[in-house]
Every structure is written in structure tokens, then in C-alpha cells.
N, C-alpha and C. Protein backbone atom coordinates (compact mmCIF):
# COMPACT_ATOMS: atom_id res chain seq x y z
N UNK A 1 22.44 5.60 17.60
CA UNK A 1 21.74 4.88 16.56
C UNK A 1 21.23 3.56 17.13
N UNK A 2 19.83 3.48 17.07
CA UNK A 2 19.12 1.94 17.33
C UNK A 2 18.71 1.34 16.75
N UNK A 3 18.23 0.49 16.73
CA UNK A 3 17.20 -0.60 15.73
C UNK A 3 15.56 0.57 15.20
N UNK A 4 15.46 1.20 16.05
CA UNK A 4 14.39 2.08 15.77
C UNK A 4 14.73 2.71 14.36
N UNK A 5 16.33 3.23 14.08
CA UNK A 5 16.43 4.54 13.44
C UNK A 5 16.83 4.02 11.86
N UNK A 6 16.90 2.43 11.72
CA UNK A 6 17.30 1.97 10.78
C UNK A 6 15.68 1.08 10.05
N UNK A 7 16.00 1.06 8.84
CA UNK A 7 15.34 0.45 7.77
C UNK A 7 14.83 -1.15 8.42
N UNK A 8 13.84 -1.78 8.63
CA UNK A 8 14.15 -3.07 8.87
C UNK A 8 14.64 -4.10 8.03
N UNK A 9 14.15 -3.98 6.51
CA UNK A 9 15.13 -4.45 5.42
C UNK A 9 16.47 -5.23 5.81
N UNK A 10 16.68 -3.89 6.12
CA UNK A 10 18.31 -3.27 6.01
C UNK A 10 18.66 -3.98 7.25
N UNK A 11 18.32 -3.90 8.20
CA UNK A 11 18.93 -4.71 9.25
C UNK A 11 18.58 -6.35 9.38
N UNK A 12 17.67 -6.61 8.93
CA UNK A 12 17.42 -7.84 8.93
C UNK A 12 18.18 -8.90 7.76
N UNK A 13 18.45 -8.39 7.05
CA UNK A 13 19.26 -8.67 6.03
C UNK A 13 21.04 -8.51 6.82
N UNK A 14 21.20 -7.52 7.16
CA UNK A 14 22.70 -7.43 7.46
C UNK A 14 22.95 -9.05 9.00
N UNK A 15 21.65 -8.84 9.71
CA UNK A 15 21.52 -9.68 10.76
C UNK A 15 21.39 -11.02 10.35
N UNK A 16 20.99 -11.40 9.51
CA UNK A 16 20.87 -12.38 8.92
C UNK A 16 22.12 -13.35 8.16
N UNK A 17 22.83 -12.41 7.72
CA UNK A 17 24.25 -12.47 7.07
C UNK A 17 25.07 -12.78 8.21
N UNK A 18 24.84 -12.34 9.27
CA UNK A 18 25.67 -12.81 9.90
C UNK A 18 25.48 -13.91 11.25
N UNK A 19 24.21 -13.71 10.94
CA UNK A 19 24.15 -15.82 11.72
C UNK A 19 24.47 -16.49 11.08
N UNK A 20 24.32 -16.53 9.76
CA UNK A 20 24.77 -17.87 8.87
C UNK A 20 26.26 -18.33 9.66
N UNK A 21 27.00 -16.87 10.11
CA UNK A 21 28.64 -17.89 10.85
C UNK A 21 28.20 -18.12 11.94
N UNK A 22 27.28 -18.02 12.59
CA UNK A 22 27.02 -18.63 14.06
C UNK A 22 26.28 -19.52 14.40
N UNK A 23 25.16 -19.84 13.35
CA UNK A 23 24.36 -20.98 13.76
C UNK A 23 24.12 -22.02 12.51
N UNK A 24 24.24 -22.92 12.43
CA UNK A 24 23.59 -24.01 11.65
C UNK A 24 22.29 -23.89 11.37
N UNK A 25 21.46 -24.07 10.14
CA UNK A 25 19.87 -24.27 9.55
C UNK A 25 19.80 -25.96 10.52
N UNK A 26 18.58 -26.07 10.67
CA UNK A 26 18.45 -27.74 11.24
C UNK A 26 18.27 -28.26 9.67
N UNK A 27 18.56 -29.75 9.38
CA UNK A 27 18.32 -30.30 7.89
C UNK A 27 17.12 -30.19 7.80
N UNK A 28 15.96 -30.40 8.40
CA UNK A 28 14.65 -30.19 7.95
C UNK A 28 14.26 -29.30 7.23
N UNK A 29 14.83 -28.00 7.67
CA UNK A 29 14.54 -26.92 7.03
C UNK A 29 14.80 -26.36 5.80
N UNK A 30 14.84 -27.48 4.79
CA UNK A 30 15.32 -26.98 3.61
C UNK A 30 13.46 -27.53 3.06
N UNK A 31 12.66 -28.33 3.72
CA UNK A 31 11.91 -29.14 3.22
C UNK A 31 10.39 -28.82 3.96
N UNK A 32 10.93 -27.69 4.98
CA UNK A 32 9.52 -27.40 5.84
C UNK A 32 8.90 -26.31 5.09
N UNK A 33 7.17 -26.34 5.30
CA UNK A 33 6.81 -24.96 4.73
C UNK A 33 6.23 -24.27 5.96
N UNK A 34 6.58 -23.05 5.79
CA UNK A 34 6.05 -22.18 7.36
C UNK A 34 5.16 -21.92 8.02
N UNK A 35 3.96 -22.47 7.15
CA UNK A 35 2.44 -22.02 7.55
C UNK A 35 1.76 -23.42 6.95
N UNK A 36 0.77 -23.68 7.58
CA UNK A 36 -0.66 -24.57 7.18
C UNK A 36 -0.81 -24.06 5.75
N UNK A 37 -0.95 -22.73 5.84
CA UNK A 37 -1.03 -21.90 4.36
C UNK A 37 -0.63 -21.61 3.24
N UNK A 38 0.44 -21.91 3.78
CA UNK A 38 1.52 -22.24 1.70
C UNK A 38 1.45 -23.36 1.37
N UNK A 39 1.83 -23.66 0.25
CA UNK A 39 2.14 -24.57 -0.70
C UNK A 39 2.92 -25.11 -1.09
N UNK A 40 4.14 -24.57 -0.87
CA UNK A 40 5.42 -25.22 -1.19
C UNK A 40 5.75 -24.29 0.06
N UNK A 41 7.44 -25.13 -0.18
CA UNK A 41 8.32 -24.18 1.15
C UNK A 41 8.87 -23.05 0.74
N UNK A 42 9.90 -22.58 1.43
CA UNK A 42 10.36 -21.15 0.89
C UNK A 42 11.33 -21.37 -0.46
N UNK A 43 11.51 -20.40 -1.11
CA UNK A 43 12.24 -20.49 -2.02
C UNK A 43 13.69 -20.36 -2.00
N UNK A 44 13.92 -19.08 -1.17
CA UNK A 44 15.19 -18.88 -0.81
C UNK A 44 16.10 -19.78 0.12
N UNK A 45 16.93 -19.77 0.17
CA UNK A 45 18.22 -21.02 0.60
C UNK A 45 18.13 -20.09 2.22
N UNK A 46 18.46 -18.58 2.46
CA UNK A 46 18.48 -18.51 3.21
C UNK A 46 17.91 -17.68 4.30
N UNK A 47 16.44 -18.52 4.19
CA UNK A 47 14.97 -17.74 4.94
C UNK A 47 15.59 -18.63 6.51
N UNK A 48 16.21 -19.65 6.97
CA UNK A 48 16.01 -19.47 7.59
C UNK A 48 16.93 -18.49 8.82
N UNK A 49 17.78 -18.21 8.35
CA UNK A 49 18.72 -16.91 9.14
C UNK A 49 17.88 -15.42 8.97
N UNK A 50 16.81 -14.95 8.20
CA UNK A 50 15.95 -14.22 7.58
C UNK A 50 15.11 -14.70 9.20
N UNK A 51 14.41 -15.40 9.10
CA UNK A 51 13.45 -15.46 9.57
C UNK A 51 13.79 -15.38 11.82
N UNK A 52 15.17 -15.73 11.75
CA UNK A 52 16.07 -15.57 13.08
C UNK A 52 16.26 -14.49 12.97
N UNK A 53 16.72 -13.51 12.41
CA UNK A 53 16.67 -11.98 12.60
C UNK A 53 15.56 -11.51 12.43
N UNK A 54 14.42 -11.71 12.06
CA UNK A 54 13.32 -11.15 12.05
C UNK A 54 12.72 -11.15 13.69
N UNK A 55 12.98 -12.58 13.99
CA UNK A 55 12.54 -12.96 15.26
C UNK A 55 12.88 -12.03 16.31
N UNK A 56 14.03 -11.72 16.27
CA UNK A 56 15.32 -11.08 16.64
C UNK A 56 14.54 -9.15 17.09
N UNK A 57 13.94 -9.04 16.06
CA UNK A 57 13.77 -7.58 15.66
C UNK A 57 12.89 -7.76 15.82
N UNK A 58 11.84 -8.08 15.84
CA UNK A 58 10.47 -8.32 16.91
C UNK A 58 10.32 -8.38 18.38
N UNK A 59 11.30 -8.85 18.53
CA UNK A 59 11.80 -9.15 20.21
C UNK A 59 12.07 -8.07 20.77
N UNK A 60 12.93 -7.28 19.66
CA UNK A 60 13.45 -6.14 20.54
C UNK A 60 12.93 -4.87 20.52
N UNK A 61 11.75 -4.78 19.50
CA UNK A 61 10.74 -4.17 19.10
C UNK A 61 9.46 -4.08 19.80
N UNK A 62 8.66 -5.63 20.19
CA UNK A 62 7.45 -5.50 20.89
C UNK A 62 7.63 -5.88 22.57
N UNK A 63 9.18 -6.34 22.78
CA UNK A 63 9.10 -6.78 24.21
C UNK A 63 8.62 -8.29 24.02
N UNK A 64 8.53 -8.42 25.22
CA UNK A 64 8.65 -10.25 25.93
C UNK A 64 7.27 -10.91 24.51
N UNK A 65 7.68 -11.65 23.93
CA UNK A 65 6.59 -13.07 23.00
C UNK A 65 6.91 -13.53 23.55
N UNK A 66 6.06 -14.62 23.41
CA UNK A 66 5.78 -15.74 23.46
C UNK A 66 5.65 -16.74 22.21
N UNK A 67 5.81 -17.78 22.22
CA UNK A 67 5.94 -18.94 21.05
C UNK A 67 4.23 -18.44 19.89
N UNK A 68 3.40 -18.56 20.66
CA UNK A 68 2.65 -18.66 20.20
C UNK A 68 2.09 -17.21 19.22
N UNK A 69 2.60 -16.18 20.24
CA UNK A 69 2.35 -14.41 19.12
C UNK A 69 3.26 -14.35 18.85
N UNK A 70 4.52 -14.97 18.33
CA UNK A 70 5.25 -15.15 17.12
C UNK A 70 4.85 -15.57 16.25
N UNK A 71 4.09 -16.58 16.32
CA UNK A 71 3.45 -17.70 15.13
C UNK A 71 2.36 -16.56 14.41
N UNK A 72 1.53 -16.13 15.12
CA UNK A 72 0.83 -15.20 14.71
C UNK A 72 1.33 -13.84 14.14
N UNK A 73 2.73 -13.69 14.26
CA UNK A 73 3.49 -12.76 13.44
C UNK A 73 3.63 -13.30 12.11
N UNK A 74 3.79 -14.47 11.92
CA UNK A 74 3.80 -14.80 10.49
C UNK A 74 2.67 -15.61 9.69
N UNK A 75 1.34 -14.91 10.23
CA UNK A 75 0.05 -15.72 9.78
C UNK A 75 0.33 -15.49 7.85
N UNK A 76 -0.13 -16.21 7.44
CA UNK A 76 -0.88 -16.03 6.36
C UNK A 76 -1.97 -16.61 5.61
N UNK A 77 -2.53 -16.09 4.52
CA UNK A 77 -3.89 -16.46 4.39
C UNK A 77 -3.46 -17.71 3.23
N UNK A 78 -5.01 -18.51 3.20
CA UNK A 78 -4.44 -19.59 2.64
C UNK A 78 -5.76 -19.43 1.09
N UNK A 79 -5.04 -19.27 0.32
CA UNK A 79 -5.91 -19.49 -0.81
C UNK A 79 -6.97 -20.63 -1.21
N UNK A 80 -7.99 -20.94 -1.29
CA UNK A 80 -8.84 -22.20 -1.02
C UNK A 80 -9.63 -22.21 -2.24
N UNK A 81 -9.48 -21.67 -2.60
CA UNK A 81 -10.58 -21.99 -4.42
C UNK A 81 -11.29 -21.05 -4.45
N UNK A 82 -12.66 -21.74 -4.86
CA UNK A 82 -13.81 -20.42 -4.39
C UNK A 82 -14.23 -20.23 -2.95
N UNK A 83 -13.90 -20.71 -1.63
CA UNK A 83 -14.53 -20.65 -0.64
C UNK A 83 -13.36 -19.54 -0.05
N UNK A 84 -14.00 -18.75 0.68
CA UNK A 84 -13.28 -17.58 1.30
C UNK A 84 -11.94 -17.93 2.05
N UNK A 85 -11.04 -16.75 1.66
CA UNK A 85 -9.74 -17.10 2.57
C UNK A 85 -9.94 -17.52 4.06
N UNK A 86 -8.91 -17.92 4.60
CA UNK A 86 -8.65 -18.43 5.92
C UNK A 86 -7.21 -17.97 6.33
N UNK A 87 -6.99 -17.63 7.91
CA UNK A 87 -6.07 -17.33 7.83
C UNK A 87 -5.05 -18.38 8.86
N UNK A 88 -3.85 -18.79 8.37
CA UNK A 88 -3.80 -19.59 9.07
C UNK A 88 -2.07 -19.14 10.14
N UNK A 89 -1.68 -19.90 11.01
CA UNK A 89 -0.92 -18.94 11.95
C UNK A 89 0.77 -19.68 11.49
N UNK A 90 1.89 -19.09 11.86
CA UNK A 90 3.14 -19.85 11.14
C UNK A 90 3.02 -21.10 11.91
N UNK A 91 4.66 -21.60 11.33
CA UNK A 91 4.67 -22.88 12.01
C UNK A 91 5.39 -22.96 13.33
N UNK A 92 4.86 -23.54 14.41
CA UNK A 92 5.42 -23.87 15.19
C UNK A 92 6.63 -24.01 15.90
N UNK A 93 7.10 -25.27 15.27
CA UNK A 93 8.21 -25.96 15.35
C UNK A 93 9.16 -25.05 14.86
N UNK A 94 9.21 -24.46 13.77
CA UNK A 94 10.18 -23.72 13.31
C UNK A 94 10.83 -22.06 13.76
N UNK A 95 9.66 -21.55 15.33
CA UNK A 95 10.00 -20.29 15.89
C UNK A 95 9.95 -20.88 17.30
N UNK A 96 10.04 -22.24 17.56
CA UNK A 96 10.48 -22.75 18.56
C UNK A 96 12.18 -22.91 18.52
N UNK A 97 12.31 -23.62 17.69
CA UNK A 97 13.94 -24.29 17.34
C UNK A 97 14.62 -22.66 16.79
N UNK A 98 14.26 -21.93 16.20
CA UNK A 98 14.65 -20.44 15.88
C UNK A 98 15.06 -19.73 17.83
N UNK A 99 13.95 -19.54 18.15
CA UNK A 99 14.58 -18.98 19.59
C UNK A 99 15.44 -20.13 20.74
N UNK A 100 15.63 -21.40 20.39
CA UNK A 100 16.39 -22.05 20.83
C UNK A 100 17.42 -21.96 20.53
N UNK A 101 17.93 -21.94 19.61
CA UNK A 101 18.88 -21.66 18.93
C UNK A 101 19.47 -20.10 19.47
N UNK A 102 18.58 -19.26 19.23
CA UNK A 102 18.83 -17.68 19.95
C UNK A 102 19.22 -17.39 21.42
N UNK A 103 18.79 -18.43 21.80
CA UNK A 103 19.00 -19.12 23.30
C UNK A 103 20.63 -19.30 23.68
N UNK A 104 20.57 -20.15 22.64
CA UNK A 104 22.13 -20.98 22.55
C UNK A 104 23.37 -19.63 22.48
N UNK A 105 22.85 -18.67 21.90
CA UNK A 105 23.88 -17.64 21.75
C UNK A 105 24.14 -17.00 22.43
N UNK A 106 22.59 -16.67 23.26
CA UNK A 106 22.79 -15.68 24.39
C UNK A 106 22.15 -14.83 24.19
N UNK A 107 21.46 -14.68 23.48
CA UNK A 107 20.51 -13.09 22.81
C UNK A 107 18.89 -13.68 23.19
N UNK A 108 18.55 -14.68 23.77
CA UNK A 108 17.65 -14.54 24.02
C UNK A 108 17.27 -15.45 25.09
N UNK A 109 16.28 -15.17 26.32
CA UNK A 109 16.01 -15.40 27.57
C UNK A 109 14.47 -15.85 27.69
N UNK A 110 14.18 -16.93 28.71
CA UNK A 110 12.98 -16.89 28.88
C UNK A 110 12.54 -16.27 30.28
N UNK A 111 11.36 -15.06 30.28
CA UNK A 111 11.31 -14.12 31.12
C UNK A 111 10.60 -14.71 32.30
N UNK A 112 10.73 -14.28 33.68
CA UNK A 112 10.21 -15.24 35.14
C UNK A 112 8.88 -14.88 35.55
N UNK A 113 8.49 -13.97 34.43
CA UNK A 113 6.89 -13.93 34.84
C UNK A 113 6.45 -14.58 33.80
N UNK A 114 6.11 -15.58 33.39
CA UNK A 114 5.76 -16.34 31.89
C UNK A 114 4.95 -15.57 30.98
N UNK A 115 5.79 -14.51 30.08
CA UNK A 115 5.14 -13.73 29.17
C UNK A 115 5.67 -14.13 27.97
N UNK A 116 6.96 -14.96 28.04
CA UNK A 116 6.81 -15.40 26.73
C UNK A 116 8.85 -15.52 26.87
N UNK A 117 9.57 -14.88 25.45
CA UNK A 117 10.92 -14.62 25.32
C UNK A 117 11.48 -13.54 25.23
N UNK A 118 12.35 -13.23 25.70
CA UNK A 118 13.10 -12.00 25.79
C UNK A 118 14.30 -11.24 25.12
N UNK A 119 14.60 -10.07 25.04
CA UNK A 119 15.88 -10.19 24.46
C UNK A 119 17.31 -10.22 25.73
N UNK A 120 18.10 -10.17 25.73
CA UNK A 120 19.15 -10.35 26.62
C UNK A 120 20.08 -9.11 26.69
N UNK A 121 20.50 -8.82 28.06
CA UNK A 121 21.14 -7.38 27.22
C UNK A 121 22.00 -7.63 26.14
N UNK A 122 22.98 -8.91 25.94
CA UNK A 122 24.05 -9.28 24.90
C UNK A 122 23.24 -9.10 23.61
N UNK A 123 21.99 -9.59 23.39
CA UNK A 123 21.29 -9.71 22.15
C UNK A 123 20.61 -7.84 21.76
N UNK A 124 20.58 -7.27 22.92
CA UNK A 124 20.48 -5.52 22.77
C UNK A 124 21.50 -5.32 22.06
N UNK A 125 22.27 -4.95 22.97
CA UNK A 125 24.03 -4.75 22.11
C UNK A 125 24.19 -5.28 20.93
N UNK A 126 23.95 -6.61 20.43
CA UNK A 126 24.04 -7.38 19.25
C UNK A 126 23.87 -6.26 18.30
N UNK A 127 22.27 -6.10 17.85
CA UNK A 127 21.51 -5.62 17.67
C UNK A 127 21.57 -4.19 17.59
N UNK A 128 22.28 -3.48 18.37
CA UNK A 128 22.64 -2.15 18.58
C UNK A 128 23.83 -1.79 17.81
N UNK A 129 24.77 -2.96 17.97
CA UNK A 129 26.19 -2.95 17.08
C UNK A 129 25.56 -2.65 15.43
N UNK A 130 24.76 -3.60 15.14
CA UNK A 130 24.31 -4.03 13.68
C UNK A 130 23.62 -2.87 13.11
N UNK A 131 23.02 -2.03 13.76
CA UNK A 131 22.36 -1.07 13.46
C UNK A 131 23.13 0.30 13.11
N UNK A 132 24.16 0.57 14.36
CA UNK A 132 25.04 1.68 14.30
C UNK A 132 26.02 1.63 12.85
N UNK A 133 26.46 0.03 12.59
CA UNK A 133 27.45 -0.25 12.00
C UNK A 133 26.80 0.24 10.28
N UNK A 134 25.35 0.35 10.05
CA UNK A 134 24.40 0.63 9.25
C UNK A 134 24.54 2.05 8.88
């Protein structure tokens, strides 16, 4: 059983549940909004362990990102009145300090040909545990 054979829902949610015991939210993040494109910030208390397993499952899904086609994993469009949507790319800062943090654990690596971040075999296994355990 892999990350392939499970729901992403379902794992991102179970993955998520369980960083909350391993990593701290930074205080900002109760007050940041994720995109140029929203309006307010998130609603939920706990998008940002949501949004670390998402990271998580992208990683181990498309292979080596980079900061920047992460951000573009969480574009969204920005409503503007009458003038046509725009789309604008996530935030920054916040899938920087997310894979730093992922860093800190061990589940994630920066790769020596500069393609971006990696997963680690520990963060495979992670990930592999969470799925089987599904």
C-alpha cells in the first residue's frame, strides 16, 4: 500500500493530524492570507498542518519542486469586479517556512542538481506508514 493507492483527502488529513505533535504553526500564520488572491485568510485553525501535508504529497507525487512550482500549486484566481479574472500564484513565504520546517524533521532535502526539494527516504517511509496504516 502507497500514497498512490489511497484517497488524498484521506491522507492528507490523517498527515496533517499528525504534525500538529511535531511541528509548531509560526504566529503569523493565524493572520497570513495565501495568495495575492484572497481576501481574508484561511478560515480553518488548522490549514496550516493541511497545507504541510499537502506539500508533503506533492513531493512525493511529482518528484523534486522547487519553491516557486509549489506556489503555483496553489494559484488562485482573484475576483476583480467587472474586469476579467487574474490568476495569481500562492504565497511565498508560507511554502518556504512549510518545507523548512519539513527540513527540520527530516522528510525533506534540498536536491544537488538545483531542481528544487525533495522527499527523503525517512519522509517516503513517513508517508508510506500513513498510507498503509489507512
Amino acid at each position: 500500500m502507497s500514497v498512490y493507492n489511497v484517497r488524498p483527502e484521506v491522507l492528507i488529513k490523517r498527515v496533517s493530524e499528525d504534525l500538529k505533535n511535531k511541528v509548531e504553526a509560526p504566529d503569523w500564520a493565524a493572520f497570513v492570507k495565501t495568495s495575492a488572491g484572497k481576501d481574508k485568510p484561511p478560515s480553518q485553525e488548522n490549514w496550516w498542518y493541511i497545507r504541510m501535508a499537502s506539500i508533503l504529497q506533492k513531493l512525493y507525487k511529482k518528484g523534486p519542486l522547487g519553491v516557486s512550482r509549489l506556489r503555483s500549486e496553489y494559484k488562485t484566481k482573484k475576483n476583480r469586479g467587472s474586469k476579467p479574472e487574474r490568476s495569481y500564484t500562492g504565497g511565498g513565504k508560507i511554502t518556504r517556512v512549510a518545507l523548512q520546517q519539513l527540513a527540520e524533521l527530516g522528510f525533506v532535502k534540498i536536491t544537488d542538481d538545483a531542481k528544487g526539494r525533495e522527499l527523503t527516504p525517512a519522509g517516503r517511509s513517513y508517508l508510506d506508514k500513513i498510507a498503509k496504516s489507512i
